[in-house]
N, C-alpha and C. Protein backbone atom coordinates (compact mmCIF):
# COMPACT_ATOMS: atom_id res chain seq x y z
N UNK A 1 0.84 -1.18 0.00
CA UNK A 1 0.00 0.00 0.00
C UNK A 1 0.89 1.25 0.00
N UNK A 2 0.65 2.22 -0.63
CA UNK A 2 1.53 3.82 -0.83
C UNK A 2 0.93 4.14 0.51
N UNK A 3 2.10 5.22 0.57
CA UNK A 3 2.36 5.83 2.41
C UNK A 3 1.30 7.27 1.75
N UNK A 4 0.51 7.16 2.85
CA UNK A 4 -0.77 8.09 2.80
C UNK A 4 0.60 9.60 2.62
N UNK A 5 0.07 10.72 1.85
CA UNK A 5 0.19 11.69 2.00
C UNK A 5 -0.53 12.71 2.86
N UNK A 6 -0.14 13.61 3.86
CA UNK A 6 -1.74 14.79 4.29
C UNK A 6 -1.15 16.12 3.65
N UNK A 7 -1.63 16.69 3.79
CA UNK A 7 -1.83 18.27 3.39
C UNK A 7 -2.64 19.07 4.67
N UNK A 8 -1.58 20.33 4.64
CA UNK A 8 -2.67 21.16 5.90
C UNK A 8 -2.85 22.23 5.26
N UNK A 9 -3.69 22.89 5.46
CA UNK A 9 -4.25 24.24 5.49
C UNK A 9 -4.50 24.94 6.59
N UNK A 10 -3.89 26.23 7.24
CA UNK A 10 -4.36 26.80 8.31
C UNK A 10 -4.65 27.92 8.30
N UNK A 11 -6.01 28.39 8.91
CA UNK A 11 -6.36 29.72 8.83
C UNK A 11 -6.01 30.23 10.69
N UNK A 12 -5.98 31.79 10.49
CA UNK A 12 -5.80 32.31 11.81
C UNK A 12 -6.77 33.35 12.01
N UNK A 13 -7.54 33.52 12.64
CA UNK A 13 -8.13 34.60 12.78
C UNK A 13 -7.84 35.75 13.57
N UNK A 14 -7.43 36.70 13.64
CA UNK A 14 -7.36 37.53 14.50
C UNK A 14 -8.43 38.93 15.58
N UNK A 15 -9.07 38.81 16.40
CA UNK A 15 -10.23 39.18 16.68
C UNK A 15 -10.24 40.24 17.66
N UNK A 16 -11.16 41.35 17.51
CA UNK A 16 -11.02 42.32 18.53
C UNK A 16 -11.69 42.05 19.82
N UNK A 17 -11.86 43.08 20.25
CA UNK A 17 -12.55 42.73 21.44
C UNK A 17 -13.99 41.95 21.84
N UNK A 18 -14.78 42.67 20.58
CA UNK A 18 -16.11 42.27 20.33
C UNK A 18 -16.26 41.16 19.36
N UNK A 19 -14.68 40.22 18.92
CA UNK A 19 -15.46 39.23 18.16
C UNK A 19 -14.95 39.33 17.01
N UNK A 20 -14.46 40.73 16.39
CA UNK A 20 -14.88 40.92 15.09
C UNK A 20 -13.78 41.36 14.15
N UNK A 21 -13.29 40.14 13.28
CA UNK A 21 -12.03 39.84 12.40
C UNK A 21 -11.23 41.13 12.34
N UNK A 22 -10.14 41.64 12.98
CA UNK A 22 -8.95 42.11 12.25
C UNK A 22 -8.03 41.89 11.55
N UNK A 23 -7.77 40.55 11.40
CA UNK A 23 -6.86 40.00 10.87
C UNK A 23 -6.91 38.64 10.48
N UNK A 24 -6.71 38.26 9.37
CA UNK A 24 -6.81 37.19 8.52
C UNK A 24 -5.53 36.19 8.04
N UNK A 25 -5.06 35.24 8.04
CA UNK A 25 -3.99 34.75 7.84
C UNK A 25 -3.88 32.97 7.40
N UNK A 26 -3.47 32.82 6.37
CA UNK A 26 -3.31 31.96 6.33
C UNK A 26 -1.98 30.98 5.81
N UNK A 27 -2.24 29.51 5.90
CA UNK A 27 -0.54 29.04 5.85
C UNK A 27 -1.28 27.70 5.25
N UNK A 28 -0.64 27.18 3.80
CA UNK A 28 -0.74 26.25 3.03
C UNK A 28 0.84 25.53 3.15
N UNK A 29 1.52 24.69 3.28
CA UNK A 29 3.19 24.49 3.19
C UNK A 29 3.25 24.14 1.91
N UNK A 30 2.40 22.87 1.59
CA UNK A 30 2.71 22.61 0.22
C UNK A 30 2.31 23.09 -0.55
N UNK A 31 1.91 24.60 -0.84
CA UNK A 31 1.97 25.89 -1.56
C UNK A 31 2.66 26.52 -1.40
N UNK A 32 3.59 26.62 -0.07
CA UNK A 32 4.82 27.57 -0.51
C UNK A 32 4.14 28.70 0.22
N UNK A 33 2.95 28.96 1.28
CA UNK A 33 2.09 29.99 1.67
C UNK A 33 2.40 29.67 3.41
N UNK A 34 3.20 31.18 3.52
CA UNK A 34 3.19 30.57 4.95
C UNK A 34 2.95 32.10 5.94
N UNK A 35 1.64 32.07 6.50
CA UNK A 35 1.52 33.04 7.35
C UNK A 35 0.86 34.46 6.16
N UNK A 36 0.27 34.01 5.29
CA UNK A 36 -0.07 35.14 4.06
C UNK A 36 -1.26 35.91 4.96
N UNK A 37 -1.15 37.20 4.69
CA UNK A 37 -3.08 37.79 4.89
C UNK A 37 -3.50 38.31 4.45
N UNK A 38 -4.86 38.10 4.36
CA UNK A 38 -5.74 38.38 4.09
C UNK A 38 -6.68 39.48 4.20
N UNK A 39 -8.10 39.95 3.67
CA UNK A 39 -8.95 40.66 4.07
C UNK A 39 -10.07 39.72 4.29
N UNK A 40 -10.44 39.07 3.39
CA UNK A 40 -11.54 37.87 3.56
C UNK A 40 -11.41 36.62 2.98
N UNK A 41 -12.62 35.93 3.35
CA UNK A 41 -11.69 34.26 3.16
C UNK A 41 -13.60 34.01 2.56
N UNK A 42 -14.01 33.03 2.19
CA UNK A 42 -15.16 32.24 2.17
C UNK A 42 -14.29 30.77 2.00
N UNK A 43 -14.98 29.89 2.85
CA UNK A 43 -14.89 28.60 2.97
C UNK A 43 -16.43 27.53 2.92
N UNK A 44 -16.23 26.98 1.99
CA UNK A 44 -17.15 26.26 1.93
C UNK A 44 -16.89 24.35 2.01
N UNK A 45 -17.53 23.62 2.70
CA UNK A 45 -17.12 22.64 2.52
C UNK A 45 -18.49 21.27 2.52
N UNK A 46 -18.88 20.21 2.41
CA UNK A 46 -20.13 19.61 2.12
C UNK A 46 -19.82 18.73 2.98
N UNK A 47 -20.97 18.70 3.36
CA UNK A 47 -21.53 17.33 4.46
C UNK A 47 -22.47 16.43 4.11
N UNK A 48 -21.78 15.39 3.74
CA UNK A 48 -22.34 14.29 2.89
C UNK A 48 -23.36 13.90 3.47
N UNK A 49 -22.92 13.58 4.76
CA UNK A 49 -24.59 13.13 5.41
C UNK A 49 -25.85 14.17 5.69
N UNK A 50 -25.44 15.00 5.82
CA UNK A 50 -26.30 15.62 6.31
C UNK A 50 -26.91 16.65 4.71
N UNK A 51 -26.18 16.23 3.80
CA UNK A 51 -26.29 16.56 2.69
C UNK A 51 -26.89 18.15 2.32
N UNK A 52 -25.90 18.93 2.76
CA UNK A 52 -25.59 20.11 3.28
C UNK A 52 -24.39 20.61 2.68
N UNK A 53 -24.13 22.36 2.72
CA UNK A 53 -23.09 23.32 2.58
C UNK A 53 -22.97 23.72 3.89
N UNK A 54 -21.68 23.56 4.35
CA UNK A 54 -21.50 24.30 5.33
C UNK A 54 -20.33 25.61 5.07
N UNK A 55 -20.55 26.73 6.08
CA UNK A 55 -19.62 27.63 5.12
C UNK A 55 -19.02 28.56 6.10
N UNK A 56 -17.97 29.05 6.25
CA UNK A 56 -17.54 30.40 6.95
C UNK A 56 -17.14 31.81 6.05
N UNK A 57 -17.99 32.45 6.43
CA UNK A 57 -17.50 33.69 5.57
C UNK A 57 -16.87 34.87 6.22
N UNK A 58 -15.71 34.97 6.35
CA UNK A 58 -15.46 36.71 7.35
C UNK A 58 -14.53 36.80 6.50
N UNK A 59 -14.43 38.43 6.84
CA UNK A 59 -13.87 39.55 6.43
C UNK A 59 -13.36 40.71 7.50
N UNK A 60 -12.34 41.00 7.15
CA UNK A 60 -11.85 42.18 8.55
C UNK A 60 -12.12 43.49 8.32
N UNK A 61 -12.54 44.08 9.38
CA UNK A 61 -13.37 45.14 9.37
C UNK A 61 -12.81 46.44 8.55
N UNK A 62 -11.98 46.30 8.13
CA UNK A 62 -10.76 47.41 7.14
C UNK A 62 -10.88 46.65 6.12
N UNK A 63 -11.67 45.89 5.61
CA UNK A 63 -11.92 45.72 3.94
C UNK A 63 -13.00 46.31 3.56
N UNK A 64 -12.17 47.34 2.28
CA UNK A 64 -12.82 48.20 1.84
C UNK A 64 -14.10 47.56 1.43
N UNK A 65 -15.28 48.15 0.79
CA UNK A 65 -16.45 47.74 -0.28
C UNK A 65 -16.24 47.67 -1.24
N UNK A 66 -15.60 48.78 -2.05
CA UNK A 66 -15.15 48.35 -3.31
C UNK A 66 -14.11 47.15 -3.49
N UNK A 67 -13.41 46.61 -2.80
CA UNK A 67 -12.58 45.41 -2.58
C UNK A 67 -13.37 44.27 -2.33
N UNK A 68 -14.83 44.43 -1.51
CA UNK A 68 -15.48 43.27 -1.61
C UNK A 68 -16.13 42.45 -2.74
N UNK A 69 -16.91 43.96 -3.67
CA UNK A 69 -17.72 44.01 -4.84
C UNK A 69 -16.86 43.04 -5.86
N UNK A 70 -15.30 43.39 -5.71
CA UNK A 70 -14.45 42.70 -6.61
C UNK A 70 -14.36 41.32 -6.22
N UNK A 71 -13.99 41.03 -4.94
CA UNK A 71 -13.61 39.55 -4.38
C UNK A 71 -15.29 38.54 -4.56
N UNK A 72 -16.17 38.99 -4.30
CA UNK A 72 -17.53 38.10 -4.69
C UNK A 72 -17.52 38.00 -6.56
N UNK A 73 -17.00 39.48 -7.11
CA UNK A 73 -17.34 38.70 -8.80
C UNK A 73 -16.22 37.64 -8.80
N UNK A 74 -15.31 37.68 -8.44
CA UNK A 74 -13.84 36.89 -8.78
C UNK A 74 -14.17 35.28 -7.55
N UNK A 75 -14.89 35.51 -6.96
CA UNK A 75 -15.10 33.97 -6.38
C UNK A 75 -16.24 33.40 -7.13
N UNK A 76 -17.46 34.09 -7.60
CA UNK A 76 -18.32 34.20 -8.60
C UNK A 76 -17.85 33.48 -10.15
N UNK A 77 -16.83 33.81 -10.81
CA UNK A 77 -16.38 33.58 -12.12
C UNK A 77 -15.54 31.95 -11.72
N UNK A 78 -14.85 32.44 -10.37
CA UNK A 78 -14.29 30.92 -10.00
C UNK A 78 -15.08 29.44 -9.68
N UNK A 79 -15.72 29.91 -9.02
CA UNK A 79 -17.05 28.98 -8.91
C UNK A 79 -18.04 28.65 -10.24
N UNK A 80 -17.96 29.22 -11.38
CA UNK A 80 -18.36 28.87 -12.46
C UNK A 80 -17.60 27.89 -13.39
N UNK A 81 -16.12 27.88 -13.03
CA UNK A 81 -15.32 27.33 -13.67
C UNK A 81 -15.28 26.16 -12.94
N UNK A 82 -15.12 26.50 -11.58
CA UNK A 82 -14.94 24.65 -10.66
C UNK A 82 -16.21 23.77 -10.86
N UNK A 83 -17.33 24.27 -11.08
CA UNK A 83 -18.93 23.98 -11.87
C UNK A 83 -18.24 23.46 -13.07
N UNK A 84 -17.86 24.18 -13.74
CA UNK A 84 -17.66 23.26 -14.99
C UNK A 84 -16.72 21.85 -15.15
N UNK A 85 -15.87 22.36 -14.07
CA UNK A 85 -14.38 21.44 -14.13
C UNK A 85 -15.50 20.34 -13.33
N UNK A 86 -16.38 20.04 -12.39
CA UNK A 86 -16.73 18.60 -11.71
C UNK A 86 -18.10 18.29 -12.02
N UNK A 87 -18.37 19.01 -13.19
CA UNK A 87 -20.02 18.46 -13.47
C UNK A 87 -19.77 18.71 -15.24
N UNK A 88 -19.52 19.34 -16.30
CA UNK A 88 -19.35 19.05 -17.40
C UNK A 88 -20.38 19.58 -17.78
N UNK A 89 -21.56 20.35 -17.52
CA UNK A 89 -22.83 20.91 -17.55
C UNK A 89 -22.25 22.17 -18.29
N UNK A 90 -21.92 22.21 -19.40
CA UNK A 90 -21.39 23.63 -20.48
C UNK A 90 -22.79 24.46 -20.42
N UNK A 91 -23.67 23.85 -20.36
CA UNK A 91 -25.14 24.56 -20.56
C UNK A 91 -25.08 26.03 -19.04
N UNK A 92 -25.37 25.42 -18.79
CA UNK A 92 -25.37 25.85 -16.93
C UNK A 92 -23.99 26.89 -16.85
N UNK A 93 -23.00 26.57 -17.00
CA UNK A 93 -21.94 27.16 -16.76
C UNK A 93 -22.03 28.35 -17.58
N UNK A 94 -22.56 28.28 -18.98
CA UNK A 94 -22.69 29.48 -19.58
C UNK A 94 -23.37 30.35 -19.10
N UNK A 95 -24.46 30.12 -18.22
CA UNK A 95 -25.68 30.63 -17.46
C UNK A 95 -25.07 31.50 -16.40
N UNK A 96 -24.29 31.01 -15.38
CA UNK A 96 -23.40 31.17 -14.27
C UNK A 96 -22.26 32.43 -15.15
N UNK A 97 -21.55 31.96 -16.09
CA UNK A 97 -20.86 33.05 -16.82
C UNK A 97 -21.37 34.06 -17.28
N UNK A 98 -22.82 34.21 -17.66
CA UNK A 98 -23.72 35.32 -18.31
C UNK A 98 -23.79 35.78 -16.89
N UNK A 99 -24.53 35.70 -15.66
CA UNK A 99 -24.54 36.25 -14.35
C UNK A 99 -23.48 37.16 -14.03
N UNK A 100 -22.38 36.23 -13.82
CA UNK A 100 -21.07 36.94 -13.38
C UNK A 100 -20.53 38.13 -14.59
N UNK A 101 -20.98 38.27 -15.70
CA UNK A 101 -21.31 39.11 -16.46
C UNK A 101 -22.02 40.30 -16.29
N UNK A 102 -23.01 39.90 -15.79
CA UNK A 102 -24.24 41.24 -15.66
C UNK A 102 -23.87 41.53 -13.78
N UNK A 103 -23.54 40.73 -12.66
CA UNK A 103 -23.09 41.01 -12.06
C UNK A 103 -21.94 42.51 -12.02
N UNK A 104 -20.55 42.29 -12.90
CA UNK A 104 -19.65 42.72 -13.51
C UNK A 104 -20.17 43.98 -13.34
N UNK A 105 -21.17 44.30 -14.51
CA UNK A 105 -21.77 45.08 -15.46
C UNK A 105 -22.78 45.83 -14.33
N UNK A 106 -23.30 45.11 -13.57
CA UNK A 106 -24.02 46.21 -12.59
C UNK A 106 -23.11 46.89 -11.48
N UNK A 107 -22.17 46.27 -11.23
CA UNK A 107 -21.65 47.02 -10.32
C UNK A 107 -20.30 47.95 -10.89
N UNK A 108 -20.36 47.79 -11.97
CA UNK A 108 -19.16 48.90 -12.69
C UNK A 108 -18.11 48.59 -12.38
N UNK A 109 -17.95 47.06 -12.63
CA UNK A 109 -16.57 46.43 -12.13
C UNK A 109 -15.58 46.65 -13.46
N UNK A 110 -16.15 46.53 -14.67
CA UNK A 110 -15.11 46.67 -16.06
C UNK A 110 -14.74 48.09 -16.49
N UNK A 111 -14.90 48.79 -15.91
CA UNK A 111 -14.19 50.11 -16.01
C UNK A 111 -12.65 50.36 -16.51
């Protein structure tokens, strides 16, 4: 049998008094990412049994809006592509790409 490989991923949060993200950080090794930060993160991950999304979304309180508007189209366009890459549904994905389009386009992101 091959010797299991793991992989870590670590996030850090950094929190004020009330709770509420200042600081974001994270450390991949076998990316070469160690201690990087952040402004916001979304994590999503599925629960088979319970056949569910589960998700964490923060952001530190010094990320701008216009920096957010950008990071949702750009997780938006990414998530259309990982749609395409594990389901093959070209139909759909074009659908998801027209969105992130008019998304784009409403918020005066192609300037």
């Amino acid at each position: 049998m091959a010797k299991l490989h793991t992989s870590e991923i670590r996030l850090k949060v950094g929190l004020d008094e009330n709770r509420v993200p200042e600081k974001l950080t994270w450390s991949a090794e076998d990316g070469g990412i160690d201690n990087e930060e952040a402004k916001a993160m979304m994590l999503s991950v599925w629960d088979s049994n319970n056949q569910e999304s589960l998700k964490i979304d923060l952001w530190t309180k010094d990320m701008p809006v216009d920096e957010m508007k950008v990071f949702f189209h750009q997780t938006l366009v990414a998530m259309s592509d990982t749609f395409m890459k594990a389901t093959q549904d070209e139909k759909m994905t074009a659908t998801m790409k027209d969105f992130c389009a008019y998304f784009a386009e409403k918020l005066e992101l192609n300037k």
